[in-house]
N, C-alpha and C. Protein backbone atom coordinates (compact mmCIF):
# COMPACT_ATOMS: atom_id res chain seq x y z
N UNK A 1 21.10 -2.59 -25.09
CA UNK A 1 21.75 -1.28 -25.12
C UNK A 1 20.74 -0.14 -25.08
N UNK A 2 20.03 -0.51 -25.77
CA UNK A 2 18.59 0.38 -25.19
C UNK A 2 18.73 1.20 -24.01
N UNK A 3 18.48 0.26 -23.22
CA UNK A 3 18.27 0.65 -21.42
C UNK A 3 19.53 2.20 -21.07
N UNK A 4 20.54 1.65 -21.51
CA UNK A 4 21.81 2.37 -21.27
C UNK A 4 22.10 3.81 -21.58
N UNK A 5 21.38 3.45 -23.27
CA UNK A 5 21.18 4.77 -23.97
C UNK A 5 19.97 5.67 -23.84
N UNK A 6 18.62 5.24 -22.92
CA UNK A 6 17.87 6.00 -22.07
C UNK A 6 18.54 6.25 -21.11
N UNK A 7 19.25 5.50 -20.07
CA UNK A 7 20.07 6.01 -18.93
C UNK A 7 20.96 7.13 -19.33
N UNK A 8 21.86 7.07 -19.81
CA UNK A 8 22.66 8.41 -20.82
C UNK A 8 21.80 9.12 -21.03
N UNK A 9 20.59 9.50 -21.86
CA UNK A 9 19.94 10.48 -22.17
C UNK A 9 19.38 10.96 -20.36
N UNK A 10 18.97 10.57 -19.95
CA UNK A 10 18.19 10.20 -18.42
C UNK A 10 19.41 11.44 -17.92
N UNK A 11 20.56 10.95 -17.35
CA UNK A 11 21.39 12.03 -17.39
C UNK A 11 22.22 13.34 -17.47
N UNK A 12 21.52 13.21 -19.23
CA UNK A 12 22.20 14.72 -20.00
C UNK A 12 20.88 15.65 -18.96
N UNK A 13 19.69 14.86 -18.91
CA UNK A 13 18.70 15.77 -18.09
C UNK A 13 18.32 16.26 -17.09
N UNK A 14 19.70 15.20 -16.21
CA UNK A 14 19.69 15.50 -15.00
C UNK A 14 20.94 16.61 -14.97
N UNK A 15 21.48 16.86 -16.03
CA UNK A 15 22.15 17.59 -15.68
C UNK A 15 21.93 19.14 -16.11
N UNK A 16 20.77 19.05 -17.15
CA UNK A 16 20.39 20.19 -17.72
C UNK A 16 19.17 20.67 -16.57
N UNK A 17 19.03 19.89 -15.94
CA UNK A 17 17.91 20.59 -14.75
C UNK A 17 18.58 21.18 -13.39
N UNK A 18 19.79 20.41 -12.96
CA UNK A 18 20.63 20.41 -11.74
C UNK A 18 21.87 21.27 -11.86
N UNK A 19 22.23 21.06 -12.59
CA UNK A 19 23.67 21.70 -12.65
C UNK A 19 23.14 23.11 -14.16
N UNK A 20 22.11 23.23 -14.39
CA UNK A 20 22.17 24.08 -15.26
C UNK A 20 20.62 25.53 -14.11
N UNK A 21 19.92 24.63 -14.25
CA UNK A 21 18.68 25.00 -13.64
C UNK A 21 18.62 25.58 -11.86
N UNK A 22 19.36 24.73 -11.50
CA UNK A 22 19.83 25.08 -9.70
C UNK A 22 21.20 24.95 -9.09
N UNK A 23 21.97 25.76 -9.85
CA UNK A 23 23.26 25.53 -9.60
C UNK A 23 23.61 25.67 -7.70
N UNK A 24 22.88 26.77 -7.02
CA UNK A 24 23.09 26.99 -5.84
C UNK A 24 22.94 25.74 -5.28
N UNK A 25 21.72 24.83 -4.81
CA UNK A 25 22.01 24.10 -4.71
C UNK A 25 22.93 22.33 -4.89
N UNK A 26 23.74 22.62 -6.04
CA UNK A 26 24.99 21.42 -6.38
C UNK A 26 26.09 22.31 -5.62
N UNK A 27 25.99 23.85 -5.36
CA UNK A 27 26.68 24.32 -5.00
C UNK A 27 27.25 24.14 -3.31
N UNK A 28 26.34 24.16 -3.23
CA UNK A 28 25.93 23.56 -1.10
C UNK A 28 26.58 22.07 -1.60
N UNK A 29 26.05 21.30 -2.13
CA UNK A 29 26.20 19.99 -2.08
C UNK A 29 27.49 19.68 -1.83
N UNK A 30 28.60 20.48 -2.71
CA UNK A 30 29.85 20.40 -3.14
C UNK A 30 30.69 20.40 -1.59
N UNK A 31 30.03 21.23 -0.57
CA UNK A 31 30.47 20.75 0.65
C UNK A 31 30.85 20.10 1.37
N UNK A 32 29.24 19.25 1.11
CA UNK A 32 28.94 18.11 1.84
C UNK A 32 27.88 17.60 2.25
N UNK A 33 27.31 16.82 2.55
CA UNK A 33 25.60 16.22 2.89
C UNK A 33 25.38 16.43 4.46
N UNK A 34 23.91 16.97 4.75
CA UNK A 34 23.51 17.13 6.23
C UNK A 34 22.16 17.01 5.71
N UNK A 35 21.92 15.42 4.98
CA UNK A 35 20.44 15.32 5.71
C UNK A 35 19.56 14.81 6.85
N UNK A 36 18.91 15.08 6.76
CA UNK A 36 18.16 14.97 8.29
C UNK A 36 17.35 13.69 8.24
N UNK A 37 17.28 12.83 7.33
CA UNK A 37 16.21 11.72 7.12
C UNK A 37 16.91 10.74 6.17
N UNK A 38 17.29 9.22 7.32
CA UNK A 38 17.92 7.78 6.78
C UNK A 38 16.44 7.14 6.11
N UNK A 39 16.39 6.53 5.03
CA UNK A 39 15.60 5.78 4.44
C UNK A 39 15.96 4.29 4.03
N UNK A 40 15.42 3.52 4.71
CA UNK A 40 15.43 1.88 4.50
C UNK A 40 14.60 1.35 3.66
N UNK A 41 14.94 1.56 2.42
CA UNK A 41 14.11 0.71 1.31
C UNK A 41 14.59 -0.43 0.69
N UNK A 42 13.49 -1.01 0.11
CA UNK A 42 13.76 -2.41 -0.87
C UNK A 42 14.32 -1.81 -2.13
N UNK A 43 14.61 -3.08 -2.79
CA UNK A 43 15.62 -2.61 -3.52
C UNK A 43 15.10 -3.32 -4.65
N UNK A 44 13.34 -3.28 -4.84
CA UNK A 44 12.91 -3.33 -6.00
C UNK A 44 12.69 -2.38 -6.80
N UNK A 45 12.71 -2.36 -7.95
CA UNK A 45 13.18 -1.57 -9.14
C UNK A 45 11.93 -0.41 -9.23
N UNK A 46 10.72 -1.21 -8.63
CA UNK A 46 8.91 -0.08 -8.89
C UNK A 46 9.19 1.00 -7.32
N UNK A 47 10.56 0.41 -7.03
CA UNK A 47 9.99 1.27 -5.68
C UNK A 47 11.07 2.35 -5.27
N UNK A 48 11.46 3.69 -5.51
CA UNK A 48 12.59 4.11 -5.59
C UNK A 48 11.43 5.69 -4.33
N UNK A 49 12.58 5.63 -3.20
CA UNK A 49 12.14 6.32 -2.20
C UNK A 49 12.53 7.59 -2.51
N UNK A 50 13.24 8.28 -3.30
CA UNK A 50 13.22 9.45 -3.56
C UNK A 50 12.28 9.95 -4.77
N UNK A 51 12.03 9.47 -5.50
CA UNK A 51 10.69 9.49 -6.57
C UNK A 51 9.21 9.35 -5.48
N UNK A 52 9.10 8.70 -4.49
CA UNK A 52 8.47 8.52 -3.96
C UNK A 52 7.72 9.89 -2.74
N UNK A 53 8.87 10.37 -2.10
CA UNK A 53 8.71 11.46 -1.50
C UNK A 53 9.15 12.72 -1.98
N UNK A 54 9.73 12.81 -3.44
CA UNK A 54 10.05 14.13 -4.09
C UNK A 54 11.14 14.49 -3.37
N UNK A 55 12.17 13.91 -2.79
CA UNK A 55 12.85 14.02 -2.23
C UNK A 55 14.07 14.53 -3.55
N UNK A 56 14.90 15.72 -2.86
CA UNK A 56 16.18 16.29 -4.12
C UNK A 56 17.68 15.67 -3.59
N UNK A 57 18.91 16.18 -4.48
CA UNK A 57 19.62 15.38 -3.71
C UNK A 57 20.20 15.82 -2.40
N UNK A 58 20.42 15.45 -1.90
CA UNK A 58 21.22 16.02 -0.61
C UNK A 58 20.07 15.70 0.35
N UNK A 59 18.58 15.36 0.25
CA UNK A 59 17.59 15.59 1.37
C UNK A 59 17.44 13.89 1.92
N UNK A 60 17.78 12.77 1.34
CA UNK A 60 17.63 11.68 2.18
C UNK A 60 19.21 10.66 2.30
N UNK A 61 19.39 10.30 3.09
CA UNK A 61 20.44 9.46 2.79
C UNK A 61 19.61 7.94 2.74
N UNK A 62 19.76 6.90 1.65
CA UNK A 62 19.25 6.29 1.77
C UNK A 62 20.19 4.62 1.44
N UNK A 63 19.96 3.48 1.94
CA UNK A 63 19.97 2.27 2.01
C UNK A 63 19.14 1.35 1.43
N UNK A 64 19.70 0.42 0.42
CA UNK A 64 18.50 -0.57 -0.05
C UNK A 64 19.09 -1.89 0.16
N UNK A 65 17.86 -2.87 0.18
CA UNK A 65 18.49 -3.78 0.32
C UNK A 65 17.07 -5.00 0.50
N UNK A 66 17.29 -5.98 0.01
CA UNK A 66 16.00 -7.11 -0.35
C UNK A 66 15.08 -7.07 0.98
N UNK A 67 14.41 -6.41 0.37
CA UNK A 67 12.88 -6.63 1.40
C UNK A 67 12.54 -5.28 2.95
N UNK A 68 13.95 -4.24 2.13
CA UNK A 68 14.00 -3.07 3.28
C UNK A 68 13.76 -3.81 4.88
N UNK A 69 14.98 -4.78 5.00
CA UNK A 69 15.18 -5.13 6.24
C UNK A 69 16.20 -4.50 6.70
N UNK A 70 16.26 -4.62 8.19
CA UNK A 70 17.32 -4.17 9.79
C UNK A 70 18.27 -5.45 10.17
N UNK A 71 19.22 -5.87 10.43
CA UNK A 71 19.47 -7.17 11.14
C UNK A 71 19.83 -6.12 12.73
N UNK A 72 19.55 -6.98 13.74
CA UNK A 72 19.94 -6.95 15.16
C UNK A 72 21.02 -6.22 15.23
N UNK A 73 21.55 -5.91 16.40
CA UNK A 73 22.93 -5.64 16.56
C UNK A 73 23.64 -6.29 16.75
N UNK A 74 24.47 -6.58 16.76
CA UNK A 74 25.57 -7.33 16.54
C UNK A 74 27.15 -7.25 16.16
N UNK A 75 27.74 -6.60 17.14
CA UNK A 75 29.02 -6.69 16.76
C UNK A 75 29.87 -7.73 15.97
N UNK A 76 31.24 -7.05 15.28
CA UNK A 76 31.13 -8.02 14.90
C UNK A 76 31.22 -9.33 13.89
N UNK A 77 30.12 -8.32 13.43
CA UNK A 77 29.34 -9.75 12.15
C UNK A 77 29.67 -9.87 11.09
N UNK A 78 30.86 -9.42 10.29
CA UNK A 78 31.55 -9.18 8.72
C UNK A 78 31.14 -8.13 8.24
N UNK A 79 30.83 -8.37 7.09
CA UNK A 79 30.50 -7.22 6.19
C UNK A 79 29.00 -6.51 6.44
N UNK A 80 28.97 -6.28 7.50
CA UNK A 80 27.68 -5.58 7.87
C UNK A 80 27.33 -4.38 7.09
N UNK A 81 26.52 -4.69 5.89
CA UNK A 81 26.67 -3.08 5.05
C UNK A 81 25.12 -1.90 5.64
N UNK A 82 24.45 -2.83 6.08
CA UNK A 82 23.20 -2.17 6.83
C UNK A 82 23.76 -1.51 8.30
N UNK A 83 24.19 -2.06 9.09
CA UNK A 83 24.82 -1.47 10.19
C UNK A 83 25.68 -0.63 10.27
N UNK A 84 26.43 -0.51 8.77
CA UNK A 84 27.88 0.35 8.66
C UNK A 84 26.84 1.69 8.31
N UNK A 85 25.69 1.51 7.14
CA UNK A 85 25.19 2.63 7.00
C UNK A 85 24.21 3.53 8.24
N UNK A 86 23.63 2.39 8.94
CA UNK A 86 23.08 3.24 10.40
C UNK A 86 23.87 3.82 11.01
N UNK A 87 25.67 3.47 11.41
CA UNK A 87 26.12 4.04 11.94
C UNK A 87 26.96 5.74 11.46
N UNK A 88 27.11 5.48 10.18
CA UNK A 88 27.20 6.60 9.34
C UNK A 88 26.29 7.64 9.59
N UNK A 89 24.92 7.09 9.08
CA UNK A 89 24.09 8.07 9.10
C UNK A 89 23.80 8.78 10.38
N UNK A 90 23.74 7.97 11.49
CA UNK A 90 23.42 8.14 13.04
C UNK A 90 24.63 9.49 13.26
N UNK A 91 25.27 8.63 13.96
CA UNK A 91 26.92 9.04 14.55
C UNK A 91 27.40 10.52 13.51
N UNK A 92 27.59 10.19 12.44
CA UNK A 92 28.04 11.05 11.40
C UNK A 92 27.11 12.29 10.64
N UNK A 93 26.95 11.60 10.00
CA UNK A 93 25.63 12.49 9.56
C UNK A 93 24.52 13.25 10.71
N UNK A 94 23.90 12.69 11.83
CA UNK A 94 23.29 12.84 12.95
C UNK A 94 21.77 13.29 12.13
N UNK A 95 21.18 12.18 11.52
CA UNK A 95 19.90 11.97 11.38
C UNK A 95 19.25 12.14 12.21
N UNK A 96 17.99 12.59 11.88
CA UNK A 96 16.72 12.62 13.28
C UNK A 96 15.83 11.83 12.75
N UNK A 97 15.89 11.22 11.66
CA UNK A 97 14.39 10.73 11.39
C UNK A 97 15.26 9.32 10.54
N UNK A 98 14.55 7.74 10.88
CA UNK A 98 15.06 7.17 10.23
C UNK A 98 13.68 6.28 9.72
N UNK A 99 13.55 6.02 8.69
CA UNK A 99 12.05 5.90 8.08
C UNK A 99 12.70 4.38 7.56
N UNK A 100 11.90 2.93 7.64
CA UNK A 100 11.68 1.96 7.56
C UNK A 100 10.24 1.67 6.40
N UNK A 101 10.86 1.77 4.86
CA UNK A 101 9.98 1.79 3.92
C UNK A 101 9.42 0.61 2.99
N UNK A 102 8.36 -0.27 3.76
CA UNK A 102 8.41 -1.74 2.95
C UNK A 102 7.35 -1.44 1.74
N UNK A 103 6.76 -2.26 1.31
CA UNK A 103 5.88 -2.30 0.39
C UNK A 103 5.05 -3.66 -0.57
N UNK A 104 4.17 -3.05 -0.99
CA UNK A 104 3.23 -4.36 -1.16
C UNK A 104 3.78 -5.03 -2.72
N UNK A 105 3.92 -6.37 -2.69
CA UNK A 105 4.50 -7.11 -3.54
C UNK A 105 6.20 -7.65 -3.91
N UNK A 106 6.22 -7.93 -2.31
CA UNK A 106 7.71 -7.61 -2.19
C UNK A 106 8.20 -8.96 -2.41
N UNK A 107 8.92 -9.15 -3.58
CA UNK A 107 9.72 -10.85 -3.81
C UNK A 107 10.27 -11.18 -3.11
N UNK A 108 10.91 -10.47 -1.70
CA UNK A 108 11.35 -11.24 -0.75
C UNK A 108 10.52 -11.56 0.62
N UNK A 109 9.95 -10.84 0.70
CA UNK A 109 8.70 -11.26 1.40
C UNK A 109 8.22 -12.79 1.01
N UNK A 110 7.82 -12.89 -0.27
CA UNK A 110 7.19 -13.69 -0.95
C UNK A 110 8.09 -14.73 -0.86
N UNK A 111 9.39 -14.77 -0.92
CA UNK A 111 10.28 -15.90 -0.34
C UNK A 111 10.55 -16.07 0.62
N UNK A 112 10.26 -15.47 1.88
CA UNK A 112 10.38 -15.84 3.07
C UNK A 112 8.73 -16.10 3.46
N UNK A 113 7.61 -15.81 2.82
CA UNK A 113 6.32 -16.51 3.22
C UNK A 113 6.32 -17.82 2.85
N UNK A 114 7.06 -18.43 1.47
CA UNK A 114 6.77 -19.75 0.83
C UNK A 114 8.09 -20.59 0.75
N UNK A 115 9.32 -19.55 1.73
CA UNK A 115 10.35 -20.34 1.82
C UNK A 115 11.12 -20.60 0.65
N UNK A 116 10.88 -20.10 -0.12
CA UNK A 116 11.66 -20.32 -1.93
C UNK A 116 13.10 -20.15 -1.31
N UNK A 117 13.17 -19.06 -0.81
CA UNK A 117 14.67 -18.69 -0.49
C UNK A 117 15.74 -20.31 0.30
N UNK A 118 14.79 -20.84 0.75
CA UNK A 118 15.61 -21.85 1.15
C UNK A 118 16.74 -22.37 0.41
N UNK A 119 17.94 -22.75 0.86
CA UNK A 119 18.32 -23.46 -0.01
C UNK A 119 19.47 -22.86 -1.47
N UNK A 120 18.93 -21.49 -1.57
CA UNK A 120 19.85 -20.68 -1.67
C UNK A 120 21.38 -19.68 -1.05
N UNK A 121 21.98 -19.49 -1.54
CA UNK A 121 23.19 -19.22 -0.78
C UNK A 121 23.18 -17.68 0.18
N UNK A 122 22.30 -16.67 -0.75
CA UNK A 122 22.13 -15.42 0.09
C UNK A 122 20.88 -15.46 1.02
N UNK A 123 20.03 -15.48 -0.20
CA UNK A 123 18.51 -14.78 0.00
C UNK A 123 18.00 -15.27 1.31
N UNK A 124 18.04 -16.87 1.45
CA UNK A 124 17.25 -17.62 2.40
C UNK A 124 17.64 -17.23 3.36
N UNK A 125 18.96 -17.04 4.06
CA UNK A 125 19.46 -16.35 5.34
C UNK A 125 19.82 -15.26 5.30
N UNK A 126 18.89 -14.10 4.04
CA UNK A 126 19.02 -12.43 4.31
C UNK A 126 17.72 -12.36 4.95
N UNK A 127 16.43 -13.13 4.32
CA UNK A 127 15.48 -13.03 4.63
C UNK A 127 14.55 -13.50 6.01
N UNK A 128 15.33 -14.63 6.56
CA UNK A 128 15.19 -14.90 7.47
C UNK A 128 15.36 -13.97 8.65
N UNK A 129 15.73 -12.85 8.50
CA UNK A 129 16.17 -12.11 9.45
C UNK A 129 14.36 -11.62 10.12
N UNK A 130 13.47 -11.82 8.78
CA UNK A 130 11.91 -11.59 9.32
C UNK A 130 11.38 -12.35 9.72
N UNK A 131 11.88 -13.66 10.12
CA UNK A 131 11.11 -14.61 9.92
C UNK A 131 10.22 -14.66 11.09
N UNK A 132 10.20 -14.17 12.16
CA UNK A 132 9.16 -13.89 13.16
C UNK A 132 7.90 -13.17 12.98
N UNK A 133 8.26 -12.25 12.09
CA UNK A 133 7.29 -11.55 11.06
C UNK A 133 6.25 -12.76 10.36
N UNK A 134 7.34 -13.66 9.72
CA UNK A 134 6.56 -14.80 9.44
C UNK A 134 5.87 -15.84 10.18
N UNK A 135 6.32 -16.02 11.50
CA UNK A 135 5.36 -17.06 12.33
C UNK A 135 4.61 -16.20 12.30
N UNK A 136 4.62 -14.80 12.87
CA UNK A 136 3.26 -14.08 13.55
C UNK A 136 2.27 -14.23 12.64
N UNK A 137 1.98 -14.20 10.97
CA UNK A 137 1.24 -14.53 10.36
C UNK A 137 0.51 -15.78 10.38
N UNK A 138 0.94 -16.33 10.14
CA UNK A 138 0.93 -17.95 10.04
C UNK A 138 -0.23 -18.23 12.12
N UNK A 139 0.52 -17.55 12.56
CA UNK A 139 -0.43 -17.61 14.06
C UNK A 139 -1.35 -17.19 14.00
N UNK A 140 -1.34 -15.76 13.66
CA UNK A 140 -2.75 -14.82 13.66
C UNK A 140 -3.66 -15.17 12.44
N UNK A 141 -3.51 -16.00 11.30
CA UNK A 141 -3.98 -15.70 9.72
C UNK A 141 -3.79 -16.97 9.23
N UNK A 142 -3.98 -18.21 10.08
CA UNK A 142 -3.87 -19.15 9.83
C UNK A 142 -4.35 -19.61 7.82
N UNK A 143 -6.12 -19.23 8.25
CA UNK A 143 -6.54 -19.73 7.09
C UNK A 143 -6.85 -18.77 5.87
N UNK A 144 -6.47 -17.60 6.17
CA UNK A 144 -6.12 -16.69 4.86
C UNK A 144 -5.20 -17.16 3.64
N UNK A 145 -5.81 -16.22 2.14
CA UNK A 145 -5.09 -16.22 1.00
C UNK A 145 -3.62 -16.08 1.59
N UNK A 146 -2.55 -16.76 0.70
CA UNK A 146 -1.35 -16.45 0.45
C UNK A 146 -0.69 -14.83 0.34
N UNK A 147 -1.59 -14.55 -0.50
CA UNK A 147 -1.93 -13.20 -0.84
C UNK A 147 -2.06 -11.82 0.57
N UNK A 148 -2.92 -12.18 1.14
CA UNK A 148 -3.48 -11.78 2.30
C UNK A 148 -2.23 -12.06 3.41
N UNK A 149 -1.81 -13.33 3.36
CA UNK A 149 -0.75 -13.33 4.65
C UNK A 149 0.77 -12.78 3.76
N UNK A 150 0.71 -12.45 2.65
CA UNK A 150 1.92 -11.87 2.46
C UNK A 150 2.23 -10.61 2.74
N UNK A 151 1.03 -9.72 2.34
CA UNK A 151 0.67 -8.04 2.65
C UNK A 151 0.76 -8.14 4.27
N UNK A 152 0.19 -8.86 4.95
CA UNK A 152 0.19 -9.17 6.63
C UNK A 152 2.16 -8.95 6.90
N UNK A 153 2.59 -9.57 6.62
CA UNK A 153 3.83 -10.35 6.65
C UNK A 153 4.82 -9.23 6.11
N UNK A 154 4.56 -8.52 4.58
CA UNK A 154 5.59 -6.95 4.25
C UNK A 154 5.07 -6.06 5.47
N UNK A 155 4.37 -6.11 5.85
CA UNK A 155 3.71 -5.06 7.43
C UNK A 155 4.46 -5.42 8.15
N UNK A 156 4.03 -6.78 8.86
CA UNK A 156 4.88 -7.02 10.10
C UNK A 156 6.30 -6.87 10.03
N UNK A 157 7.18 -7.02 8.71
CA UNK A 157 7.90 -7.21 8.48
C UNK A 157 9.13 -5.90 9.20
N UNK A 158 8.41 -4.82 8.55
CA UNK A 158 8.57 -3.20 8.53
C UNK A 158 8.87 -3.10 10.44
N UNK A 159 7.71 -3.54 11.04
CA UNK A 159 8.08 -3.52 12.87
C UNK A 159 9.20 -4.49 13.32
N UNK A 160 9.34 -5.65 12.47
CA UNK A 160 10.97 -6.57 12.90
C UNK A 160 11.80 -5.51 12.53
N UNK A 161 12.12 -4.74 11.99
CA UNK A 161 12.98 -3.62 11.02
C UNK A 161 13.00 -2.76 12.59
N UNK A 162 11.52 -2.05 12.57
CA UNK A 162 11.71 -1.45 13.47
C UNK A 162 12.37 -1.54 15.20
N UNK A 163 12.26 -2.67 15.43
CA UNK A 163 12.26 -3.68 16.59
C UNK A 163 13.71 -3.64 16.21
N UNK A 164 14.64 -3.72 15.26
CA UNK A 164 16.08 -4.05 15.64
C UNK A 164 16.86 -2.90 15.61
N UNK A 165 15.97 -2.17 14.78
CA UNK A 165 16.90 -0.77 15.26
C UNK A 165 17.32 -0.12 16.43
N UNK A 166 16.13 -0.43 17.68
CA UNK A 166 16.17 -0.20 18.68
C UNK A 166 17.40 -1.12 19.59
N UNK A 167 17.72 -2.39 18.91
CA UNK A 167 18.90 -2.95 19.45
C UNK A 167 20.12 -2.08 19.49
N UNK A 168 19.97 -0.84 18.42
CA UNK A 168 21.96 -0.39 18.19
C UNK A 168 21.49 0.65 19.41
N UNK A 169 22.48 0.28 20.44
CA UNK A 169 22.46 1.32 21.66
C UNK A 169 22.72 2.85 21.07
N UNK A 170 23.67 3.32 20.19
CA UNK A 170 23.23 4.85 19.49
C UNK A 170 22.07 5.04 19.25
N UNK A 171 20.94 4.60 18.69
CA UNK A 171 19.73 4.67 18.16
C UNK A 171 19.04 4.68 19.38
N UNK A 172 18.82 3.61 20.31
CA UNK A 172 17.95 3.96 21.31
C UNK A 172 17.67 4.73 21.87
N UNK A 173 19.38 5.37 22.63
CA UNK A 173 19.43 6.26 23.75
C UNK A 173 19.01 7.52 22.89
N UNK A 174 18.87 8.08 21.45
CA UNK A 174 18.70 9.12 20.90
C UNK A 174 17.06 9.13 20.87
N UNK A 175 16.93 7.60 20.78
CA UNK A 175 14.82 7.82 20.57
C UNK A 175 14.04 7.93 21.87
N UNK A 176 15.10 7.55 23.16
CA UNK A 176 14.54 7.78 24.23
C UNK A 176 14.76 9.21 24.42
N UNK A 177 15.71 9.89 23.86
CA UNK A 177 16.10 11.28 24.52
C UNK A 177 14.95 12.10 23.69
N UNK A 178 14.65 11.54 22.57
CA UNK A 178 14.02 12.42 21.89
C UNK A 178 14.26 13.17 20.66
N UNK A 179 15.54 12.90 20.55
CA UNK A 179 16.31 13.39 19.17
C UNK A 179 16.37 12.86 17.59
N UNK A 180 15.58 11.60 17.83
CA UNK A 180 15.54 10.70 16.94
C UNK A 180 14.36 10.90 16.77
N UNK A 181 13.73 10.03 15.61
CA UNK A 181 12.21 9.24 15.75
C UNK A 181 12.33 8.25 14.17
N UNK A 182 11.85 7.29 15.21
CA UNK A 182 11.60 6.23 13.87
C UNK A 182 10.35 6.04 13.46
N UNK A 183 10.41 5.48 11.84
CA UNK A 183 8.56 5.69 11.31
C UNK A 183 8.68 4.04 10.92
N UNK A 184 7.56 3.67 10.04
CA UNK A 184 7.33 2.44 9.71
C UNK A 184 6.71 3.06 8.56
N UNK A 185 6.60 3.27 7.08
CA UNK A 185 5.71 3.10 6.09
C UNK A 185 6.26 1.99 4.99
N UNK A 186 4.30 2.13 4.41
CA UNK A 186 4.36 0.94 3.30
C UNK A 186 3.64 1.71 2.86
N UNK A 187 3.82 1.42 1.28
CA UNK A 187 3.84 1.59 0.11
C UNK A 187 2.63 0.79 -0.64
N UNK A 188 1.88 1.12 -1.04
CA UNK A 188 1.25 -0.02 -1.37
C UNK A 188 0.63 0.09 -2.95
N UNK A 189 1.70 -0.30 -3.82
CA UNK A 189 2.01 -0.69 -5.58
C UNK A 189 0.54 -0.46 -6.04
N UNK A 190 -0.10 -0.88 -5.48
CA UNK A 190 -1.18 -1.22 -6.47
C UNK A 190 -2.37 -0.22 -6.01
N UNK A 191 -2.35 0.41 -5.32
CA UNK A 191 -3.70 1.59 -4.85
C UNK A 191 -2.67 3.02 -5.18
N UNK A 192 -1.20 2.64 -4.90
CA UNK A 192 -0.38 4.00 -5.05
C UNK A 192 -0.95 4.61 -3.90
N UNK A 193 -0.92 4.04 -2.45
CA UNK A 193 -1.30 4.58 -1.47
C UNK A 193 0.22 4.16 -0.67
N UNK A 194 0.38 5.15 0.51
CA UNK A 194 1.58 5.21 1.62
C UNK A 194 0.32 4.88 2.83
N UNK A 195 0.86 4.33 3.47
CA UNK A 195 0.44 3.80 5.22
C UNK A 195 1.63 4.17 6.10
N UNK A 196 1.26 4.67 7.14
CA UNK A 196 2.38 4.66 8.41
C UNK A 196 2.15 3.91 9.29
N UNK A 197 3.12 3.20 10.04
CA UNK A 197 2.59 2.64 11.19
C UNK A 197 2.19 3.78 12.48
N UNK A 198 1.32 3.35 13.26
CA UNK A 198 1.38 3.95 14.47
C UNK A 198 0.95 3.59 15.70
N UNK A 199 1.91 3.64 16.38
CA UNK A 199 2.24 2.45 18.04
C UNK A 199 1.14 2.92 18.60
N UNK A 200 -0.03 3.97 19.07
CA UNK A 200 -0.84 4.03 19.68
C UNK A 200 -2.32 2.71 19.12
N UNK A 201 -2.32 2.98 18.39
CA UNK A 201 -3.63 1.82 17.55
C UNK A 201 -2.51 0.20 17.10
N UNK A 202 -1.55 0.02 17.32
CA UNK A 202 -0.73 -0.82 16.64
C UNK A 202 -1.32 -0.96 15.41
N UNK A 203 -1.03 -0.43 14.62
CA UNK A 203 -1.47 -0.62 13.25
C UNK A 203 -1.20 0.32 11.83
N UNK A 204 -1.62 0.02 11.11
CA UNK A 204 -1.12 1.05 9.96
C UNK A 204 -2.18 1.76 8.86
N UNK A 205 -1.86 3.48 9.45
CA UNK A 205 -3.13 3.96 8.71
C UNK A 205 -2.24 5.14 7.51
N UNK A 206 -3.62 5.05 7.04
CA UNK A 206 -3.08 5.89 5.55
C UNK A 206 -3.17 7.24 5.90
N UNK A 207 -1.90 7.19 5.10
CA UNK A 207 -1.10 8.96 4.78
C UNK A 207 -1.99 9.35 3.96
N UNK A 208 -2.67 10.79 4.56
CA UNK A 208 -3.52 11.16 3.53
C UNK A 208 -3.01 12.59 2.87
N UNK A 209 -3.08 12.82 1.32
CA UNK A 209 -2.65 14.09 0.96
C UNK A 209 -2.17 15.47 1.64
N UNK A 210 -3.72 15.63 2.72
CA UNK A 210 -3.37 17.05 3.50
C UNK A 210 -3.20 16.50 4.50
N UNK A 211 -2.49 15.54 5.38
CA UNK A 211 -1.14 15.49 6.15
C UNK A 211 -0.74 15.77 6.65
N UNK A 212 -0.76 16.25 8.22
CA UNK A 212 0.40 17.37 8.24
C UNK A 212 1.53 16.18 9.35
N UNK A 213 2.89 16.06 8.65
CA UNK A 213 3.89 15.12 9.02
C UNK A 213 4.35 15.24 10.58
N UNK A 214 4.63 14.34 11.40
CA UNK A 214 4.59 14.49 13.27
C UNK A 214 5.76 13.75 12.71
């Protein structure tokens, strides 16, 4: 009960800062949401993407979900809760920026590098959705730490993400027109450093403080 009764207190403060401190903005809110930036994060507990980018409310719409994966397109497919929210955010909302946010020490990563997930009823076939992410390691990084091909593997992981977004024909035709743009960052727990990917070098370099965001 602990937890609960910090969450409650957690609260009274969000409300003595928001609704007491910046009423204009709850005021806009009360409208309706027009943000400009979808966020695909994991849905581990160290990693919360609006703490992360100082982001307030109304400025990201965001999605979580084990290991901040994409599945393909696919009509269709049941309860598609990742696809229902791209199309929301896309179509509806009319995002320009949809940011793909993995990070280092990711337990599902870590079950789709050592296969734990097998065998289980969700995880093994949520996670599999990277699993090409996972040969490519295993090809390129044969005789590397576990360790080493896992950080390899939350990376690659982030471009399978990226790679299927480009399947939902809304998304494409907007990143070819230009109206869109998709990013790739990771997070990385333990330096408290951000990386972006970037398609000219294929690779992922660090976000540095003075920054200026493309």
């Amino acid at each position: 009960m602990k937890d609960i009764a910090r969450f409650i207190a957690g609260f009274r403060r969000f409300q003595e800062k928001y609704f007491s401190e910046d009423r204009e903005l709850f005021e806009q809110l009360r409208h309706g949401q027009r943000p400009k930036t979808m966020i695909v994060a994991c849905a581990d507990s160290r990693v919360d993407p609006t703490l992360l980018t100082g982001a307030e409310p109304g400025d990201v719409f965001v999605v979580r979900n084990v290991a901040n994966l994409v599945p393909p397109f696919e009509p269709g497919s049941g309860f598609a809760s990742v696809p229902a929210a791209l199309e929301f955010a896309v179509l509806s909302l009319k995002v320009e920026h949809v940011i793909v946010l993995g990070h280092a020490q990711c337990g599902g990563i870590t079950a789709l590098m050592s296969e734990a997930g097998n065998g289980s009823e969700f995880i093994g076939k949520w996670v599999g959705i990277a699993q090409r992410a996972r040969e490519r390691v295993l090809v390129d990084l044969p005789a590397k730490s576990p360790a080493l091909q896992a950080r390899a593997c939350e990376q690659a992981a982030i471009l399978v993400s990226l790679e299927n977004l480009m399947t939902y024909p809304w998304i494409a035709e907007r990143v070819v027109a230009g109206t869109m743009h998709l990013h790739g960052w990771y997070f990385d727990i333990v330096q408290g450093e951000l990386w972006s990917y970037n398609p000219a070098c294929n690779g992922f370099e660090l976000i540095r403080s003075d920054a200026v965001a493309r």
